[in-house]
Protein backbone atom coordinates (compact mmCIF):
# COMPACT_ATOMS: atom_id res chain seq x y z
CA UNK A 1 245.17 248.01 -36.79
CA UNK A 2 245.70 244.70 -35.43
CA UNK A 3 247.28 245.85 -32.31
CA UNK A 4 243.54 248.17 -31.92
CA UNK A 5 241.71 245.37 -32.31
CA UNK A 6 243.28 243.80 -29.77
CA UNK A 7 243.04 246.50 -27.73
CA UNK A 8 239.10 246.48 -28.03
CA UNK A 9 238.74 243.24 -27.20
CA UNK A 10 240.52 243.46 -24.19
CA UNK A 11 238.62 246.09 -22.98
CA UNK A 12 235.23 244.83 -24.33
CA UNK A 13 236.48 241.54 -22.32
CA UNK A 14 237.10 243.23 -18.93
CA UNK A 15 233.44 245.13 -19.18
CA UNK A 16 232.11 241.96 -19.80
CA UNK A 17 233.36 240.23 -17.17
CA UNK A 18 233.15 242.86 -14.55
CA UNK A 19 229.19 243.49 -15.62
CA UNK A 20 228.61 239.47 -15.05
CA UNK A 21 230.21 239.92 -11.62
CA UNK A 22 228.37 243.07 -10.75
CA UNK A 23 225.15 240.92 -11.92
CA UNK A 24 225.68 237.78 -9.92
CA UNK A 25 227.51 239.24 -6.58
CA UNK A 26 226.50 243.15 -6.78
CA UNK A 27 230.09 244.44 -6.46
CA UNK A 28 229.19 247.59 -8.50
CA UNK A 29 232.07 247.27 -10.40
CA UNK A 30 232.17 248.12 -14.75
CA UNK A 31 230.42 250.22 -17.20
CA UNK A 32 227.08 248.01 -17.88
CA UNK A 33 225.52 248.89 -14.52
CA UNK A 34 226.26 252.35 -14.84
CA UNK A 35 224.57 253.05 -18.03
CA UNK A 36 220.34 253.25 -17.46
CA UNK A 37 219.04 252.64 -20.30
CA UNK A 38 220.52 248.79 -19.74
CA UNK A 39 218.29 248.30 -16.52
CA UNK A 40 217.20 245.05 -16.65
CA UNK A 41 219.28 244.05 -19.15
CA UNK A 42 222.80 243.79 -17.86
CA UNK A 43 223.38 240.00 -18.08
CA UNK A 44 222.61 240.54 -22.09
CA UNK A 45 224.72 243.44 -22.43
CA UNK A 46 227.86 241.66 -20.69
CA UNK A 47 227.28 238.49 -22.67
CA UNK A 48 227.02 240.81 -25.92
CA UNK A 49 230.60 242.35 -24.64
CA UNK A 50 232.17 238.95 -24.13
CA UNK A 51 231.16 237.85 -27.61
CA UNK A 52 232.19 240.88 -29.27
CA UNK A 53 235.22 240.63 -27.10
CA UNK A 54 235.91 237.20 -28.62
CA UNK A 55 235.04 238.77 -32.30
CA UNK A 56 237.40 241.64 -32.33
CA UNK A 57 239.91 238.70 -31.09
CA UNK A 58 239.64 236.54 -33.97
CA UNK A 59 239.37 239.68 -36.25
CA UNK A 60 243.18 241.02 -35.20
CA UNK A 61 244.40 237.36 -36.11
CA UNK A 62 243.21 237.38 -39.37
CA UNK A 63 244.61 240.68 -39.91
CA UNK A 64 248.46 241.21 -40.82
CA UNK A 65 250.83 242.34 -37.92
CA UNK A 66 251.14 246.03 -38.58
């Protein structure tokens, strides 16, 4: 579980990221500026990833390896 967890957060991490980049420097890069219903809202939804990102982080510590 704790090694899923992890996993999560990575990837919620890396769509974060890449969805602040695509905001600020229009690379077109990561899943937040391909989804339309977030139009408008991308710099939310990427800050929303990063947070969960850090969340699902600090929920695989607490958790027993295993």
């Amino acid at each position: 579980m704790k090694q899923l967890l992890e996993l999560l957060g990575f990837i919620a991490l890396v769509q974060g990221v890449l969805g602040l980049v695509d905001e600020f420097t229009h690379w077109h890069v990561g899943l937040v500026q391909r989804l339309g219903f977030l139009d408008g809202y991308g710099v939310y939804a990427s800050v929303a990833l990063v947070v969960l990102a850090f969340a699902l982080f600090a929920a695989a510590e607490s958790r027993k390896p295993g």
